[in-house]
N, C-alpha and C. Protein backbone atom coordinates (compact mmCIF):
# COMPACT_ATOMS: atom_id res chain seq x y z
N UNK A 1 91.08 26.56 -26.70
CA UNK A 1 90.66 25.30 -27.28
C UNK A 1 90.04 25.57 -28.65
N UNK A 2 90.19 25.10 -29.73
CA UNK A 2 90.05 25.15 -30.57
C UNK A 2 88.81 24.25 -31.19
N UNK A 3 87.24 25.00 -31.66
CA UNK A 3 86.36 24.61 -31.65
C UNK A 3 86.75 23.33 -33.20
N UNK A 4 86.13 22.68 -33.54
CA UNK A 4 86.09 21.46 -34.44
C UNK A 4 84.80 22.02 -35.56
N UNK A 5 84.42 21.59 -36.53
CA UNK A 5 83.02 21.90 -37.17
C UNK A 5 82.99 20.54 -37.93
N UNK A 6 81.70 20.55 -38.16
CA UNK A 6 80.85 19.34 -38.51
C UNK A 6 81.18 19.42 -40.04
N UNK A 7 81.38 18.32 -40.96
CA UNK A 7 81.41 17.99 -42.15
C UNK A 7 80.68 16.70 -42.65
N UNK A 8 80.56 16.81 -44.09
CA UNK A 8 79.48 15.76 -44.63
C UNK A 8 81.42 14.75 -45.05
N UNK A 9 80.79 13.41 -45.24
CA UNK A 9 81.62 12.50 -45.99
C UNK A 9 80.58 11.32 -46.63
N UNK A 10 81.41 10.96 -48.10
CA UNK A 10 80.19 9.76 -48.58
C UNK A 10 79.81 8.80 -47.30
N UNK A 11 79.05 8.35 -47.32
CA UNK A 11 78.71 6.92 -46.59
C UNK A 11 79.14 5.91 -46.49
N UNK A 12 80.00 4.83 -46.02
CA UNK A 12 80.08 3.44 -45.93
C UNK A 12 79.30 3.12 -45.03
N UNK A 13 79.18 1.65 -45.53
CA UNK A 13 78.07 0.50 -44.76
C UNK A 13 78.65 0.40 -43.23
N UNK A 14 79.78 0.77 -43.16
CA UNK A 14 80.16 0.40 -41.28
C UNK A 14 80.11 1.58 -40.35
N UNK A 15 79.99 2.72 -41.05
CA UNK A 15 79.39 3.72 -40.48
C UNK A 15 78.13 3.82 -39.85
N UNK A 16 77.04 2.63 -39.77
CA UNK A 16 76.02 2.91 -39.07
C UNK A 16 76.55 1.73 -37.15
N UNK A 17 77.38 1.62 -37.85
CA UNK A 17 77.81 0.51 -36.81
C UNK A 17 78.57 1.73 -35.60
N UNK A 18 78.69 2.84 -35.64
CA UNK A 18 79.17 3.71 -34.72
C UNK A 18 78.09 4.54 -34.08
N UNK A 19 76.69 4.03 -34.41
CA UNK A 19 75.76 5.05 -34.43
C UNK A 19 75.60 4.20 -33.32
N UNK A 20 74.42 4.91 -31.68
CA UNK A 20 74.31 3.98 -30.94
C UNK A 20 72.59 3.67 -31.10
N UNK A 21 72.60 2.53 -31.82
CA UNK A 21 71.28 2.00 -32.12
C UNK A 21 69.81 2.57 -30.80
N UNK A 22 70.27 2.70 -29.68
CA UNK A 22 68.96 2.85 -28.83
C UNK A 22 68.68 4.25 -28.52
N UNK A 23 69.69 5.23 -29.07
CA UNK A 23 69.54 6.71 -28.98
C UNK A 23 69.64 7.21 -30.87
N UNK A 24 69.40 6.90 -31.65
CA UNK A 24 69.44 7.38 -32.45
C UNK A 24 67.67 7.81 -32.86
N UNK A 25 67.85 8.79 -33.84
CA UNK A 25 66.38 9.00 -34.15
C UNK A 25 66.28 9.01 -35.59
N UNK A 26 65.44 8.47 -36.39
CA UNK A 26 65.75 8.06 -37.81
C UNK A 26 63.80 8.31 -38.74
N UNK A 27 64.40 8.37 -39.73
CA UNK A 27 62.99 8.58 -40.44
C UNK A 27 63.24 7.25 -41.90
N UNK A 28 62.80 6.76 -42.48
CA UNK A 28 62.86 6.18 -43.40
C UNK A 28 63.49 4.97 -43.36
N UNK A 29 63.41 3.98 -44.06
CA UNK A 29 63.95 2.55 -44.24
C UNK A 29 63.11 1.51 -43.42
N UNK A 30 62.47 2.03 -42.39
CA UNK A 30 61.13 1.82 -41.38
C UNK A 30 62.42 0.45 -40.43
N UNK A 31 63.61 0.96 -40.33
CA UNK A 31 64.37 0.29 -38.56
C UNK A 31 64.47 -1.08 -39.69
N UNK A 32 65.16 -1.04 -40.57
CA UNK A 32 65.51 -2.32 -41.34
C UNK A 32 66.98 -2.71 -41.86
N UNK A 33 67.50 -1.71 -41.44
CA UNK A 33 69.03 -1.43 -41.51
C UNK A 33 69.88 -2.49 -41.08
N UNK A 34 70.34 -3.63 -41.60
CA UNK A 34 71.42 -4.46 -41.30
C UNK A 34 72.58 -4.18 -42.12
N UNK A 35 73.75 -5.36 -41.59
CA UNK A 35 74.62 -5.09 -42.72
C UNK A 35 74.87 -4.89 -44.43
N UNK A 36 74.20 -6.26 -44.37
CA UNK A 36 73.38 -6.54 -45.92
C UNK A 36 73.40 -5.23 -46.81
N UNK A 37 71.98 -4.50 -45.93
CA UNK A 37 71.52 -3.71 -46.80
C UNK A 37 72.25 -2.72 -46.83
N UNK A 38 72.92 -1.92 -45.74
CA UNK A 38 73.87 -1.24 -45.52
C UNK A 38 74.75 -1.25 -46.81
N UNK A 39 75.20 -2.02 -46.91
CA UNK A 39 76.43 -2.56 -48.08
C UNK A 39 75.31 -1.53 -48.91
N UNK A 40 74.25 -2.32 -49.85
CA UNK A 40 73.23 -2.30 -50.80
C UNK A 40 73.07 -0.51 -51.15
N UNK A 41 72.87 0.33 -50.08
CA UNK A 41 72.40 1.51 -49.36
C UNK A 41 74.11 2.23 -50.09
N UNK A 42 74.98 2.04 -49.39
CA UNK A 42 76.31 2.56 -50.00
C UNK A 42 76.69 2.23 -51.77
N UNK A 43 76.41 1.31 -52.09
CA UNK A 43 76.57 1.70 -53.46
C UNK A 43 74.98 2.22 -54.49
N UNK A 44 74.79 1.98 -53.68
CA UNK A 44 72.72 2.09 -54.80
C UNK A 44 72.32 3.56 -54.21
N UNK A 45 73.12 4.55 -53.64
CA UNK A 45 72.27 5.51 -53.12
C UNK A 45 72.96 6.67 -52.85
N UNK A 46 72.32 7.66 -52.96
CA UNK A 46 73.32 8.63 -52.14
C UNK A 46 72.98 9.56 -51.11
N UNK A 47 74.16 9.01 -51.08
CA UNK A 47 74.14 8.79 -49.19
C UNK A 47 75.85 9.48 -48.16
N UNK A 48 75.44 10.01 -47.27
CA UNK A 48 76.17 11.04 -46.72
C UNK A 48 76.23 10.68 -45.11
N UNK A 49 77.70 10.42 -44.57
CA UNK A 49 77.77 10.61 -43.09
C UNK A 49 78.12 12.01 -42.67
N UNK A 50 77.41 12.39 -41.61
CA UNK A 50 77.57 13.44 -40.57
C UNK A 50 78.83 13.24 -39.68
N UNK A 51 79.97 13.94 -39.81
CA UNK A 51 80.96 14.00 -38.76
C UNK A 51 80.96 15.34 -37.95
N UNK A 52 80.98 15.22 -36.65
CA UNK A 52 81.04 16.97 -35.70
C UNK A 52 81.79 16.35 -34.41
N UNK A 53 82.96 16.64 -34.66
CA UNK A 53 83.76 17.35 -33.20
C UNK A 53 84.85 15.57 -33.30
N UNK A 54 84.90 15.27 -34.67
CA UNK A 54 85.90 13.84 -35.13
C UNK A 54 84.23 12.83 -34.31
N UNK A 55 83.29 12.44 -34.45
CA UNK A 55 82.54 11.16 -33.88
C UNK A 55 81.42 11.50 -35.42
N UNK A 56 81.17 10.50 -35.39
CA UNK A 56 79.89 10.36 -36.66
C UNK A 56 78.69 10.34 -35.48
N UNK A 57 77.57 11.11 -36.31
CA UNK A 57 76.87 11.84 -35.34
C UNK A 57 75.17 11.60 -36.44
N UNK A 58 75.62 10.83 -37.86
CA UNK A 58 74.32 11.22 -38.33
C UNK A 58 74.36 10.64 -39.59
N UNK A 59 73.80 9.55 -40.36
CA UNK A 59 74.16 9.05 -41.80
C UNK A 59 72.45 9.29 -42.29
N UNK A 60 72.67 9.83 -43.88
CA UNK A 60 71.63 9.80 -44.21
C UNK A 60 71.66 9.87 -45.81
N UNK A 61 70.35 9.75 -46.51
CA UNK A 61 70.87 9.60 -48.12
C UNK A 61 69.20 9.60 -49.15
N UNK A 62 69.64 9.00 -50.21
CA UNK A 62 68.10 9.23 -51.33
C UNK A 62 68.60 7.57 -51.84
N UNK A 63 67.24 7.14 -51.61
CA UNK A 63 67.87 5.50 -52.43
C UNK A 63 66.70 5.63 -53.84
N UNK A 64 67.41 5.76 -54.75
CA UNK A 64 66.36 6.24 -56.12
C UNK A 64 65.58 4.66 -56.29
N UNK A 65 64.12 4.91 -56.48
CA UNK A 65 63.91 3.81 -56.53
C UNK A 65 63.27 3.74 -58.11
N UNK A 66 62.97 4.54 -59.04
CA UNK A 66 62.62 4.73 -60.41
C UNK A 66 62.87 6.49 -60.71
N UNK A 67 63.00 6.07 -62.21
CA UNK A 67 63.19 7.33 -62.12
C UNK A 67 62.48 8.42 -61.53
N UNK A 68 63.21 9.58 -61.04
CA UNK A 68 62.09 10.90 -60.49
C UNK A 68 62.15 10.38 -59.35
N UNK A 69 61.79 9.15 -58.59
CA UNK A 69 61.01 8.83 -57.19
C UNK A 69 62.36 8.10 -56.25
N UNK A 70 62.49 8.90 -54.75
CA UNK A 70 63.22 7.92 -54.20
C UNK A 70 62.74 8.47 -52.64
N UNK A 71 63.53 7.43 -51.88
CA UNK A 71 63.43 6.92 -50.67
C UNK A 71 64.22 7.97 -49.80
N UNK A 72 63.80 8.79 -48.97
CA UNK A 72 64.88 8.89 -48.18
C UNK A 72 65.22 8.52 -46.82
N UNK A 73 66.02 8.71 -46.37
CA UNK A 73 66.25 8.00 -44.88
C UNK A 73 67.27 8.66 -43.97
N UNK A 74 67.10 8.44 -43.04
CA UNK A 74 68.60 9.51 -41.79
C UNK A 74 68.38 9.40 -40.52
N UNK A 75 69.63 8.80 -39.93
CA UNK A 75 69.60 8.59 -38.67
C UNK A 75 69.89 9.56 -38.23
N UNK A 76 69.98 9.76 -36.96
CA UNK A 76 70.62 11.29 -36.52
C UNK A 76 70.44 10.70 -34.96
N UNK A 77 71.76 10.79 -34.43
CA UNK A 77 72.48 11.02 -33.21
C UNK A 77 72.48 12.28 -32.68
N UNK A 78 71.26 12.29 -31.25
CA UNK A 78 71.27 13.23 -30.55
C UNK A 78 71.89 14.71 -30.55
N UNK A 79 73.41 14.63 -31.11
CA UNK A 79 74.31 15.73 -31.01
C UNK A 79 74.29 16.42 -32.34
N UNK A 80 73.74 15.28 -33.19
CA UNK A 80 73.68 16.39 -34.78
C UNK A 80 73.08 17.75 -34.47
N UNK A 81 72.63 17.77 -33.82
CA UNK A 81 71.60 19.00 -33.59
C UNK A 81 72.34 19.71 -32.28
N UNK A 82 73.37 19.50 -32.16
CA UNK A 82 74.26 20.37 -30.70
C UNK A 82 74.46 21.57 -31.39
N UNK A 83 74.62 22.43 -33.27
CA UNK A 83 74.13 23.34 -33.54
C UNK A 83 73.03 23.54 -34.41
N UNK A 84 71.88 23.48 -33.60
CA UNK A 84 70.41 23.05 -34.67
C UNK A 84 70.51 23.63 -35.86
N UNK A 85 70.52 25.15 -35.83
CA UNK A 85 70.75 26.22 -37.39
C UNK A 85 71.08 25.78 -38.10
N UNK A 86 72.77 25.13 -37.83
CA UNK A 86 73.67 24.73 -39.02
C UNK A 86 73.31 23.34 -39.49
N UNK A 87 72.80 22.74 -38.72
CA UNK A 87 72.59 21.41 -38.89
C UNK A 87 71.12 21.17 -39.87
N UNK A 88 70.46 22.01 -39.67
CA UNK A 88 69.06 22.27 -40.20
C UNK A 88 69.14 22.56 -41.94
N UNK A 89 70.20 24.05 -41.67
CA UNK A 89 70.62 24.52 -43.05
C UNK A 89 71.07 23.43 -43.35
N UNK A 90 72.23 23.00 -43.28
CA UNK A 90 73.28 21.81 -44.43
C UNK A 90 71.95 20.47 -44.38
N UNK A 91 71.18 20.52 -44.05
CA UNK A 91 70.55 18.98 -44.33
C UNK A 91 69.17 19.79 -45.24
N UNK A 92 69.11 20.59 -45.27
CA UNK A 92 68.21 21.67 -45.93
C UNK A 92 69.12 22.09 -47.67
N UNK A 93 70.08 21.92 -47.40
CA UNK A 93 71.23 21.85 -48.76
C UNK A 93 71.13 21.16 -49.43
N UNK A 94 71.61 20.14 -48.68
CA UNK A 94 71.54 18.63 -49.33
C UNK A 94 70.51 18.00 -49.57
N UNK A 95 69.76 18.46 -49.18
CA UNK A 95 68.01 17.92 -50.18
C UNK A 95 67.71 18.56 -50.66
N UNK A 96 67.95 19.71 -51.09
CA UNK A 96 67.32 20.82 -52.38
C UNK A 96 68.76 20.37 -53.83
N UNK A 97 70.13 20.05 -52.80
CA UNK A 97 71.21 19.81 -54.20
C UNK A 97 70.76 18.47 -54.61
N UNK A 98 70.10 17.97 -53.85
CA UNK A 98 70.35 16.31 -54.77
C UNK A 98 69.24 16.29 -55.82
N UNK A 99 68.16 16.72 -54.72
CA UNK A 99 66.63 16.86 -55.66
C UNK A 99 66.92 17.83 -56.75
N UNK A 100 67.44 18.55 -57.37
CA UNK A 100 67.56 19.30 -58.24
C UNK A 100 68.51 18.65 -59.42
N UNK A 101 69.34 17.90 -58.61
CA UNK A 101 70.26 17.49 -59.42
C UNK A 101 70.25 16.28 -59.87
N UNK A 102 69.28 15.45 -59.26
CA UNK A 102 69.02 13.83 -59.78
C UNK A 102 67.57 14.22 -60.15
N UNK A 103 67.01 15.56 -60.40
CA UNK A 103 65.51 15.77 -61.13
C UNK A 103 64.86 14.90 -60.57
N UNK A 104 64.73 14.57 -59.45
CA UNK A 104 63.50 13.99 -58.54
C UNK A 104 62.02 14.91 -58.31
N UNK A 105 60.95 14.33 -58.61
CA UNK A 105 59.63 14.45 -59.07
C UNK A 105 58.99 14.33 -57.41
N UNK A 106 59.54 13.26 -57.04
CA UNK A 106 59.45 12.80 -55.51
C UNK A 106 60.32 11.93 -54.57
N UNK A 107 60.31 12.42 -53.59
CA UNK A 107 60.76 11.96 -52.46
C UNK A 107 59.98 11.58 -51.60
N UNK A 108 60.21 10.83 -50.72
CA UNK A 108 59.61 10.08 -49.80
C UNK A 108 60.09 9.48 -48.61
N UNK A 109 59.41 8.92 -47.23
CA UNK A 109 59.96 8.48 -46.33
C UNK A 109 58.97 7.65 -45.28
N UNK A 110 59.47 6.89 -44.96
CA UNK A 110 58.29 6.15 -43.25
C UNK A 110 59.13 6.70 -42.00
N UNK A 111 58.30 6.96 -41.42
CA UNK A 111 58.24 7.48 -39.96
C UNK A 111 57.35 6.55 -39.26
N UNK A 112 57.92 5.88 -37.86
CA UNK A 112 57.04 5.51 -37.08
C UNK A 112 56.19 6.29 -36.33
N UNK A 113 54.87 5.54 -36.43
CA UNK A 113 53.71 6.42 -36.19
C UNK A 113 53.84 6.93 -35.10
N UNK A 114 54.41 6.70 -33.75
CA UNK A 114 54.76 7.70 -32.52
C UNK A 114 55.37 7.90 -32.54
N UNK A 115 56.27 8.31 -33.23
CA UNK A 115 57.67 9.03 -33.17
C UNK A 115 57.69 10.28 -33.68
N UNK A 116 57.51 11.13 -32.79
CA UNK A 116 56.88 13.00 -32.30
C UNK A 116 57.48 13.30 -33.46
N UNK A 117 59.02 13.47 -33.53
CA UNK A 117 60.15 14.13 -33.42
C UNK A 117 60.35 13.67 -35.11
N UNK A 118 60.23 12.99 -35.22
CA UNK A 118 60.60 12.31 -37.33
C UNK A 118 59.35 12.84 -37.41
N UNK A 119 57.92 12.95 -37.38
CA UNK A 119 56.77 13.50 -38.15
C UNK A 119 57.01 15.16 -37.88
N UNK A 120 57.75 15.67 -37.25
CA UNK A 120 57.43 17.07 -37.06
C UNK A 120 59.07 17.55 -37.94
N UNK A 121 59.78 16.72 -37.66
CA UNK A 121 61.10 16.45 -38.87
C UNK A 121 60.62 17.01 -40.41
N UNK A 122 59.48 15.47 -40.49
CA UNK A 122 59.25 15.51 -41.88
C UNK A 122 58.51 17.40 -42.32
N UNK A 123 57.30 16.88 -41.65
CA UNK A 123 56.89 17.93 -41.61
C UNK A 123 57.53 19.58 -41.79
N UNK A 124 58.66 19.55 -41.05
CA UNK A 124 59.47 20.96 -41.44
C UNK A 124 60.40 21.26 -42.60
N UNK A 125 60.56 19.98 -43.60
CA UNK A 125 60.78 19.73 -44.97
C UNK A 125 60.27 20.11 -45.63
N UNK A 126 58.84 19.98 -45.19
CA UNK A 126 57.65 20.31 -46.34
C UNK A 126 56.94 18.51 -47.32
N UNK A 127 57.83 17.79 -45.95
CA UNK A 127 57.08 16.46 -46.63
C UNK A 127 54.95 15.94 -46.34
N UNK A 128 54.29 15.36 -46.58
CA UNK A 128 52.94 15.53 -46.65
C UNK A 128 52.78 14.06 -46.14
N UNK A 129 51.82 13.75 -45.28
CA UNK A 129 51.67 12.92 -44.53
C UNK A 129 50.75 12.01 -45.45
N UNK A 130 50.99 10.76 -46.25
CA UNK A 130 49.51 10.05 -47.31
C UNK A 130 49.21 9.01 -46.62
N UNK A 131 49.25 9.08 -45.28
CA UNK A 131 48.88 8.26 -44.58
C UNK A 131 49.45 7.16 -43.38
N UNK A 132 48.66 6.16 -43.15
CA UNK A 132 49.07 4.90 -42.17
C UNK A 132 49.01 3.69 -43.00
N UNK A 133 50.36 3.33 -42.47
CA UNK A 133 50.78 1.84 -43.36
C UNK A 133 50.65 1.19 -41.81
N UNK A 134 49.58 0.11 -42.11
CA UNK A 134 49.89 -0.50 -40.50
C UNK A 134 50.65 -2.12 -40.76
N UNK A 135 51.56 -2.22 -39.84
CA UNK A 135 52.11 -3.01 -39.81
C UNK A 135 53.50 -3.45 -40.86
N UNK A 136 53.67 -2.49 -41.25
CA UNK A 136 54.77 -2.05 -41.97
C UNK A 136 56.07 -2.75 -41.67
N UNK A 137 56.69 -2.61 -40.44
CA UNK A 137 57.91 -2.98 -40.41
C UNK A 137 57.96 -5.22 -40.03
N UNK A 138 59.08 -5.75 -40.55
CA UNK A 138 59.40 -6.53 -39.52
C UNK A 138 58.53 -6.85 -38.46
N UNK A 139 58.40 -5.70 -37.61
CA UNK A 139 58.26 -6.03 -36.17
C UNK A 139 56.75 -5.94 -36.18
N UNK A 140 55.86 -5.55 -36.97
CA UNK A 140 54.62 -5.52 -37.28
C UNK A 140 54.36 -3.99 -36.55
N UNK A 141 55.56 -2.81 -36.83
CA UNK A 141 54.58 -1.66 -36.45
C UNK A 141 54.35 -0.80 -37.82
N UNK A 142 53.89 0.13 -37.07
CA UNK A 142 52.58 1.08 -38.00
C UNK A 142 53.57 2.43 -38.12
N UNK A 143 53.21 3.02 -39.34
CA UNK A 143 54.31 4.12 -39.94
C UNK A 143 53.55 4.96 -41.00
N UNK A 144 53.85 5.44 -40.53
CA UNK A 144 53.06 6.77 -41.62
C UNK A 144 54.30 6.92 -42.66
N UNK A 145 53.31 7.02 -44.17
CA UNK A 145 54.07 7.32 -45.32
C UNK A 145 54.21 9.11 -45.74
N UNK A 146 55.00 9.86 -45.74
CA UNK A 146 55.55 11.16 -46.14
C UNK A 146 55.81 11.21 -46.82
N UNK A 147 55.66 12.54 -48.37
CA UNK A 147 56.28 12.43 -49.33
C UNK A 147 56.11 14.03 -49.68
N UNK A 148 56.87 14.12 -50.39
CA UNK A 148 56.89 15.74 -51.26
C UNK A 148 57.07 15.82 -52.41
N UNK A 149 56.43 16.26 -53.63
CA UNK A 149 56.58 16.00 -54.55
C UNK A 149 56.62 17.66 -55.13
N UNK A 150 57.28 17.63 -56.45
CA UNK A 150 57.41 18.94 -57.23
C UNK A 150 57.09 18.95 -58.69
């Protein structure tokens, strides 16, 4: 049997529509993701789907919001991480190529405040915790702001 390997492709907006909303784990945009913005997100940003084994497994991207400063965000489907190393490195790539290459000053992201797994995420980036935004989303929850700056 012939193993498959994971590749990056740009982003479209209907690509989050394969993701399964109640198992995904995500850092940034603070769970605001509709179609709308989706659309908005694919041309204003850059932004990258995760494919491993033919299933999209992981969309993520930098939405510049002034110069130097942007947003980042990434869902990630359970299996992105079925080879953590590689998956770690290439998303470890792609934020040192973009930040270098769109001369970003800073980056940034919201994480919901219990959500273990995106703060210990951020955290292994080297992003810096500036605090609690309470009531942040929509839904009125609380999210810690992350950022890294150079």
């Amino acid at each position: 049997m012939k193993r498959q390997s994971g590749r990056l492709v740009n982003f479209e907006a209907w690509h989050l529509q394969w993701l399964n909303a109640d198992n995904i784990n995500g850092i940034g945009l603070a769970n605001v993701v509709d179609e709308e913005s989706a659309e908005l997100i694919e041309h204003w940003s850059h932004s990258w789907t995760g494919i491993q084994d033919g299933k999209i497994v992981g969309c993520g991207g930098f939405t510049p919001i002034w110069d130097g400063v942007a947003e980042i965000w990434m869902y990630l489907e359970p299996e992105a991480f079925k080879r953590t190393r590689l998956a770690l490195k290439l998303m470890k790539h792609i934020l040192n190529d973009i930040i270098k290459r769109e001369e970003y000053h800073r980056i940034q992201a919201v994480v919901l405040k219990d959500y273990k797994a995106g703060i210990k995420f951020a955290e292994f980036f080297g992003f810096e915790n500036e605090g609690l935004m309470k009531q942040y989303s929509v839904d009125k929850e609380d999210f810690y702001r992350f950022a890294r700056t150079f």
